[in-house]
PDB file of N, CA and C in Angstrom:
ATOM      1  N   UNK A   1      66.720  96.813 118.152  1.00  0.00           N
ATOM      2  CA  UNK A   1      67.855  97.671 118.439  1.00  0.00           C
ATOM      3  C   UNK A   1      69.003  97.302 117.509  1.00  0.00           C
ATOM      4  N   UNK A   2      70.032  98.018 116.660  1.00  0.00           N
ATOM      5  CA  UNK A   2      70.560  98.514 116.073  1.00  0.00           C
ATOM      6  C   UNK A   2      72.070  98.024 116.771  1.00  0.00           C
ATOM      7  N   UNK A   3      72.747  97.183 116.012  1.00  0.00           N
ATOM      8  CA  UNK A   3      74.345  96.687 116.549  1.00  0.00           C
ATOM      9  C   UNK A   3      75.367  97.836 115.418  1.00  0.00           C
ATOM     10  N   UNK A   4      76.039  97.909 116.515  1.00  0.00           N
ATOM     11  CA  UNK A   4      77.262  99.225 115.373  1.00  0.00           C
ATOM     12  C   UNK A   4      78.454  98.666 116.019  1.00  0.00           C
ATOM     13  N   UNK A   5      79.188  98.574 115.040  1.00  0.00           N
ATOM     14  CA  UNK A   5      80.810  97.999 114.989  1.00  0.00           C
ATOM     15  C   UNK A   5      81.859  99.440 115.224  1.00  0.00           C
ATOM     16  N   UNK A   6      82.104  99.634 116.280  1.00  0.00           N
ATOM     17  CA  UNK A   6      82.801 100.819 116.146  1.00  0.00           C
ATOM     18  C   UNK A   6      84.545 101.187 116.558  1.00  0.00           C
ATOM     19  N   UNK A   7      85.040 101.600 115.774  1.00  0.00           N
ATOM     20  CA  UNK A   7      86.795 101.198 116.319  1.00  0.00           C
ATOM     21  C   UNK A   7      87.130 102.928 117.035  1.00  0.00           C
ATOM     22  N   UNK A   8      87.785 103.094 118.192  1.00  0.00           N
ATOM     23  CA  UNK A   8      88.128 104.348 118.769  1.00  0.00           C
ATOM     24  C   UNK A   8      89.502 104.236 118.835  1.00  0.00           C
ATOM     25  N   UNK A   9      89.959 105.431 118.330  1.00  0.00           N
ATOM     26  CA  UNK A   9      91.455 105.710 118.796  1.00  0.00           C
ATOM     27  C   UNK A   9      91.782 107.125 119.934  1.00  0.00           C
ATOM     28  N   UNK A  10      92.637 106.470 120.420  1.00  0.00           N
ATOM     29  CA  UNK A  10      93.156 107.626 121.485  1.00  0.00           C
ATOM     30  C   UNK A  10      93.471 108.678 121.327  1.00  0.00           C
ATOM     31  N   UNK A  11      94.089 110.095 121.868  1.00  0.00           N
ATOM     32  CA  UNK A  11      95.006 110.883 121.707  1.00  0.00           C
ATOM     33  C   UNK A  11      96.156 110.424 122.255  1.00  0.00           C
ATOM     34  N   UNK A  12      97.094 111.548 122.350  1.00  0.00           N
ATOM     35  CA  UNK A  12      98.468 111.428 122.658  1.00  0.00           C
ATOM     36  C   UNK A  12      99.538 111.687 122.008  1.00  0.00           C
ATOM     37  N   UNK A  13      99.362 112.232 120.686  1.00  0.00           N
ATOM     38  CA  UNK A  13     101.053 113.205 120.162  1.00  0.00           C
ATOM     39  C   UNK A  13     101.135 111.875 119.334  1.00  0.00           C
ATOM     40  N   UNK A  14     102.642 111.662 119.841  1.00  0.00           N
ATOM     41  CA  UNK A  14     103.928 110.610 119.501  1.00  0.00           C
ATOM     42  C   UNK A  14     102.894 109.045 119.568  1.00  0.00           C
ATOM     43  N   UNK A  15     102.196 108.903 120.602  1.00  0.00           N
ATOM     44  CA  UNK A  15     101.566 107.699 121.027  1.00  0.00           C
ATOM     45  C   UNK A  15     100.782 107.172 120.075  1.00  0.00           C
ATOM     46  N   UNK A  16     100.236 107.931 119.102  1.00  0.00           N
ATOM     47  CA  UNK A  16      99.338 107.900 118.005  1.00  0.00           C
ATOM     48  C   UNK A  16      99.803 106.892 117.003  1.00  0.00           C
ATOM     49  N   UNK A  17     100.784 106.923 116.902  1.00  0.00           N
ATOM     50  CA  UNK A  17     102.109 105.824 116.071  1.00  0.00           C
ATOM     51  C   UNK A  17     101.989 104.610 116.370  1.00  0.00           C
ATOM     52  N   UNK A  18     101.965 104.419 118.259  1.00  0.00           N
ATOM     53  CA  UNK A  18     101.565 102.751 118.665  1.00  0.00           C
ATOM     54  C   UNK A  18     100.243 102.759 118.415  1.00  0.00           C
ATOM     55  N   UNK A  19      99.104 103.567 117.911  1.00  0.00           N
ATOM     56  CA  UNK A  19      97.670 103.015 117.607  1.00  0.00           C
ATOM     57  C   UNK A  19      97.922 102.482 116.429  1.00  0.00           C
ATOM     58  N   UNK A  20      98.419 102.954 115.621  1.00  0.00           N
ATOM     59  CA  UNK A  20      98.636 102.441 114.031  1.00  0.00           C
ATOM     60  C   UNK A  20      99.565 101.467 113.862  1.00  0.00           C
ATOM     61  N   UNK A  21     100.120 101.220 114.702  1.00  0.00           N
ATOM     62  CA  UNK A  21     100.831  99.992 114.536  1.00  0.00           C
ATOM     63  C   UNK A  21     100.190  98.543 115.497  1.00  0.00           C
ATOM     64  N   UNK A  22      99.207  99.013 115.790  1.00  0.00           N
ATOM     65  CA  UNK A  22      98.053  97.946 116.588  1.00  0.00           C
ATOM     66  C   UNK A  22      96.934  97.522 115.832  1.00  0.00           C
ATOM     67  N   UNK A  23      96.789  98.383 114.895  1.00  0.00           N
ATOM     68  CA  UNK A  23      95.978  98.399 114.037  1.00  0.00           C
ATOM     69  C   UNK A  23      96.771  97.791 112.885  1.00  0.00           C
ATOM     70  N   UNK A  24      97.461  98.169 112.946  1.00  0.00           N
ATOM     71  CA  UNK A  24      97.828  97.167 111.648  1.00  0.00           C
ATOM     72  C   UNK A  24      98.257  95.412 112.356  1.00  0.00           C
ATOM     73  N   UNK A  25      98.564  95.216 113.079  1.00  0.00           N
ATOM     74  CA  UNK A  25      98.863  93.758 113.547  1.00  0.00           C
ATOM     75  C   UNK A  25      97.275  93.194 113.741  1.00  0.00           C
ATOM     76  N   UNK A  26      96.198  94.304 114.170  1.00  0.00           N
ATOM     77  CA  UNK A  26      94.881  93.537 114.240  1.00  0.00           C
ATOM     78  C   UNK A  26      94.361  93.171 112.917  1.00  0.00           C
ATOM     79  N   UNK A  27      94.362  94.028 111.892  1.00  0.00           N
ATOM     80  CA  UNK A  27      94.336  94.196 110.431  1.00  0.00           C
ATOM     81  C   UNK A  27      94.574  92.860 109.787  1.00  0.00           C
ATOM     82  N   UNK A  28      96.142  92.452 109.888  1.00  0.00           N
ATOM     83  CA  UNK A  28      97.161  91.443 110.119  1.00  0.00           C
ATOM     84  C   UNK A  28      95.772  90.068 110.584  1.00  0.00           C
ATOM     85  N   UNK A  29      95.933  89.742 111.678  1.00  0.00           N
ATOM     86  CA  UNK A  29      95.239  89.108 112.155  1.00  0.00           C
ATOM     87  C   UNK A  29      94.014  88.236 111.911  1.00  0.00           C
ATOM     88  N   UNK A  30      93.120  89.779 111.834  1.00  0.00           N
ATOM     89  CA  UNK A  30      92.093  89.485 111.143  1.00  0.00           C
ATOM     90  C   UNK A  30      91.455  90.386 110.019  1.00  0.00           C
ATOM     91  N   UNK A  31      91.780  89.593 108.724  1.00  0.00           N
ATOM     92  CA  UNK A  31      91.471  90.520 107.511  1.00  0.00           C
ATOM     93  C   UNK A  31      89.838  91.022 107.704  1.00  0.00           C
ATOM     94  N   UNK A  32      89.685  91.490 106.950  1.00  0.00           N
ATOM     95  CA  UNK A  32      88.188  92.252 106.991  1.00  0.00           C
ATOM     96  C   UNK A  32      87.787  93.427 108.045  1.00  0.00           C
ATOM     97  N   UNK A  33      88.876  93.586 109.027  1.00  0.00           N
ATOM     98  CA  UNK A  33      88.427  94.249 110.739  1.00  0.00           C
ATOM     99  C   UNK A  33      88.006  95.824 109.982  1.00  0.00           C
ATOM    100  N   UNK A  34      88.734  96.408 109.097  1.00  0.00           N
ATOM    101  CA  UNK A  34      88.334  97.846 108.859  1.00  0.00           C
ATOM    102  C   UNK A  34      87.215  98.133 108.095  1.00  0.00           C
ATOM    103  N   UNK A  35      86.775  96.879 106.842  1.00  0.00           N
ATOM    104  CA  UNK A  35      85.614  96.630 105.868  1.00  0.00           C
ATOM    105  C   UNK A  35      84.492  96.401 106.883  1.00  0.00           C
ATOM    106  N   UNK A  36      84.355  96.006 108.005  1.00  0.00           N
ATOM    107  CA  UNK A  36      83.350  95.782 108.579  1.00  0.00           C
ATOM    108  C   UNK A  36      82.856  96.523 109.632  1.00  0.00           C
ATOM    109  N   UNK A  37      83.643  97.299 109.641  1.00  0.00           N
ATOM    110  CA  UNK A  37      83.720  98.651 111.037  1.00  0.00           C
ATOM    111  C   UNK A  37      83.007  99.643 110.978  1.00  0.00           C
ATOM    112  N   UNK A  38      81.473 100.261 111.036  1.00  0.00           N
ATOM    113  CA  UNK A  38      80.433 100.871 111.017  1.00  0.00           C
ATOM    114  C   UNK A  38      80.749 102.414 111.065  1.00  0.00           C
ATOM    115  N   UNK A  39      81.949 102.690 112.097  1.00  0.00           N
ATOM    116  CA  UNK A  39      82.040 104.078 112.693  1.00  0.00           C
ATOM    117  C   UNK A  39      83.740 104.049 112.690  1.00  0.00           C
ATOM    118  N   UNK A  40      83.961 105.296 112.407  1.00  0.00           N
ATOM    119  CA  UNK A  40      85.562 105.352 112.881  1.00  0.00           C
ATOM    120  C   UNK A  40      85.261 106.883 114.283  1.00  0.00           C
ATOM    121  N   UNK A  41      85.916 106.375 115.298  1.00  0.00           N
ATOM    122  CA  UNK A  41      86.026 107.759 115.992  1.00  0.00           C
ATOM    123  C   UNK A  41      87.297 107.918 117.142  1.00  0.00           C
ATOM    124  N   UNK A  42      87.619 109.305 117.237  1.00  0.00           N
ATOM    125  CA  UNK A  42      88.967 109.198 118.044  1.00  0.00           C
ATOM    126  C   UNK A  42      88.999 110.858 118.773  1.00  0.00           C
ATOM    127  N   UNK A  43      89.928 110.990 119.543  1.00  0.00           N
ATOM    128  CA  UNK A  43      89.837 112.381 120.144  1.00  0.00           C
ATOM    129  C   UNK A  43      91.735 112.812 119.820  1.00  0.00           C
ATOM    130  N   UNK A  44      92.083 113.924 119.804  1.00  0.00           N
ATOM    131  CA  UNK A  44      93.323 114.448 119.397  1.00  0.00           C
ATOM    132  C   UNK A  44      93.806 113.893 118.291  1.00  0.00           C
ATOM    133  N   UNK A  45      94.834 113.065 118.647  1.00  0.00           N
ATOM    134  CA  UNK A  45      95.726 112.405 117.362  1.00  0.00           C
ATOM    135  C   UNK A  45      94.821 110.952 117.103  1.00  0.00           C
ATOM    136  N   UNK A  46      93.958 110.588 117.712  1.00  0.00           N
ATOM    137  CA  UNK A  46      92.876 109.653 116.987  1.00  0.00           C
ATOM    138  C   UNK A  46      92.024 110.056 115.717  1.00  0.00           C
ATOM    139  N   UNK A  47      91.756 111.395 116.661  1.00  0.00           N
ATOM    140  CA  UNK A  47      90.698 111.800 115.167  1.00  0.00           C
ATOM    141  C   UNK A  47      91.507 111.886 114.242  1.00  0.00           C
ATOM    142  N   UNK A  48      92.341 112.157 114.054  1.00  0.00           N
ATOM    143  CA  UNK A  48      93.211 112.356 112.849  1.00  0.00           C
ATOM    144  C   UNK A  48      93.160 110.955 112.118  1.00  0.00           C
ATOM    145  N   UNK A  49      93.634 110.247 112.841  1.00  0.00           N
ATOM    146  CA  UNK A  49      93.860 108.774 112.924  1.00  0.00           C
ATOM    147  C   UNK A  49      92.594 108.122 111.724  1.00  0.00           C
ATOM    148  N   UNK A  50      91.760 108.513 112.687  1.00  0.00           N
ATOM    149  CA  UNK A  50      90.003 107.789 112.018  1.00  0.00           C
ATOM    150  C   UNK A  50      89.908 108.581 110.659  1.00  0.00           C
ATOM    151  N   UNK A  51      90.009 109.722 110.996  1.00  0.00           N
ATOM    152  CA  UNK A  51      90.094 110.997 109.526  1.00  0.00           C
ATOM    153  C   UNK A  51      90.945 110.060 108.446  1.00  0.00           C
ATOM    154  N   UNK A  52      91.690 109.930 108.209  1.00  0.00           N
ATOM    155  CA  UNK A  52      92.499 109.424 107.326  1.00  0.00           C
ATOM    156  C   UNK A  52      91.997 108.075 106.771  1.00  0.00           C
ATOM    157  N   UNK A  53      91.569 107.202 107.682  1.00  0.00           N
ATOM    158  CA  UNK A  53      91.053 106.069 107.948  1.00  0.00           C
ATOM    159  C   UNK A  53      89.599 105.772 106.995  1.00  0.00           C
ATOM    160  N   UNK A  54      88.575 107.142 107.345  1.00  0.00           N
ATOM    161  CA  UNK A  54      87.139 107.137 106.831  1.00  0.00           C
ATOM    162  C   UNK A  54      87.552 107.566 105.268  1.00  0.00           C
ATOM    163  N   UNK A  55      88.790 108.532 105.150  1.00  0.00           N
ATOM    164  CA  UNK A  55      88.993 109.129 103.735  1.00  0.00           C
ATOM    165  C   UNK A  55      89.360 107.528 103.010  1.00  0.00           C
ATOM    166  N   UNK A  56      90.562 106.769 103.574  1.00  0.00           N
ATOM    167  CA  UNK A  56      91.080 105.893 102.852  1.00  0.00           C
ATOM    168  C   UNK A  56      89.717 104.513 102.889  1.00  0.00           C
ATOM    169  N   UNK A  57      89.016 104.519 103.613  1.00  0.00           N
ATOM    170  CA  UNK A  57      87.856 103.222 103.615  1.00  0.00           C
ATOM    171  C   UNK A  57      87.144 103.923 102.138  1.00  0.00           C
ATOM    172  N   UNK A  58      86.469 105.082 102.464  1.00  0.00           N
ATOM    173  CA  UNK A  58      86.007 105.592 101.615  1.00  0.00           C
ATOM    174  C   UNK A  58      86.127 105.338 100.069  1.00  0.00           C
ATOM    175  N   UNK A  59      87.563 105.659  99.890  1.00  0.00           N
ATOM    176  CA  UNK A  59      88.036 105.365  98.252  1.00  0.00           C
ATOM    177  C   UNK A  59      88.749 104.329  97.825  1.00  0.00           C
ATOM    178  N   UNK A  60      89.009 103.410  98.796  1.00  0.00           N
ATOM    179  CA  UNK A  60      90.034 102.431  98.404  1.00  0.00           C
ATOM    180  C   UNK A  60      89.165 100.648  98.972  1.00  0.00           C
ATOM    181  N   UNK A  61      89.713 100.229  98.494  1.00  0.00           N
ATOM    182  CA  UNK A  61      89.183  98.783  99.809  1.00  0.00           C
ATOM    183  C   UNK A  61      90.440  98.262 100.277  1.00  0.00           C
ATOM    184  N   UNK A  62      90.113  97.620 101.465  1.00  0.00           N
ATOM    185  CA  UNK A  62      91.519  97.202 102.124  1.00  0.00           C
ATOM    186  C   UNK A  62      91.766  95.703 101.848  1.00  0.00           C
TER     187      UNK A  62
END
C-alpha cells in the first residue's frame, strides 16, 4: 500500500489569508514541507490556495 503526503486547505473568503500565513510559519519551521508534499488539495478559497501552490511547485523550487 501506497503512503501519500497530502496538505488540505480550507475555504472561507478573508480566512484563506490565515492558511497562508500558517503555511508559511510551517514552511519556516520545517524547510522541505512543500518539496515533499505528494498532493495539494482544498475546497473554495483553498483550492485556489493549492492552485497557485501546484502552479508555483511546478516551476519554481522552494
Amino acid at each position: 500500500m501506497s503512503t501519500y503526503k497530502i496538505l488540505s486547505f480550507c475555504g472561507g473568503g478573508i480566512r484563506g489569508l490565515m492558511s497562508v500565513k500558517m503555511l508559511q510559519r510551517l514552511q519556516a519551521d520545517n524547510p522541505g514541507l512543500l518539496q515533499n508534499t505528494d498532493m495539494l488539495t482544498g475546497c473554495s478559497t483553498g483550492a485556489v490556495i493549492s492552485g497557485f501552490l501546484a502552479i508555483y511547485k511546478k516551476y519554481n523550487s522552494f
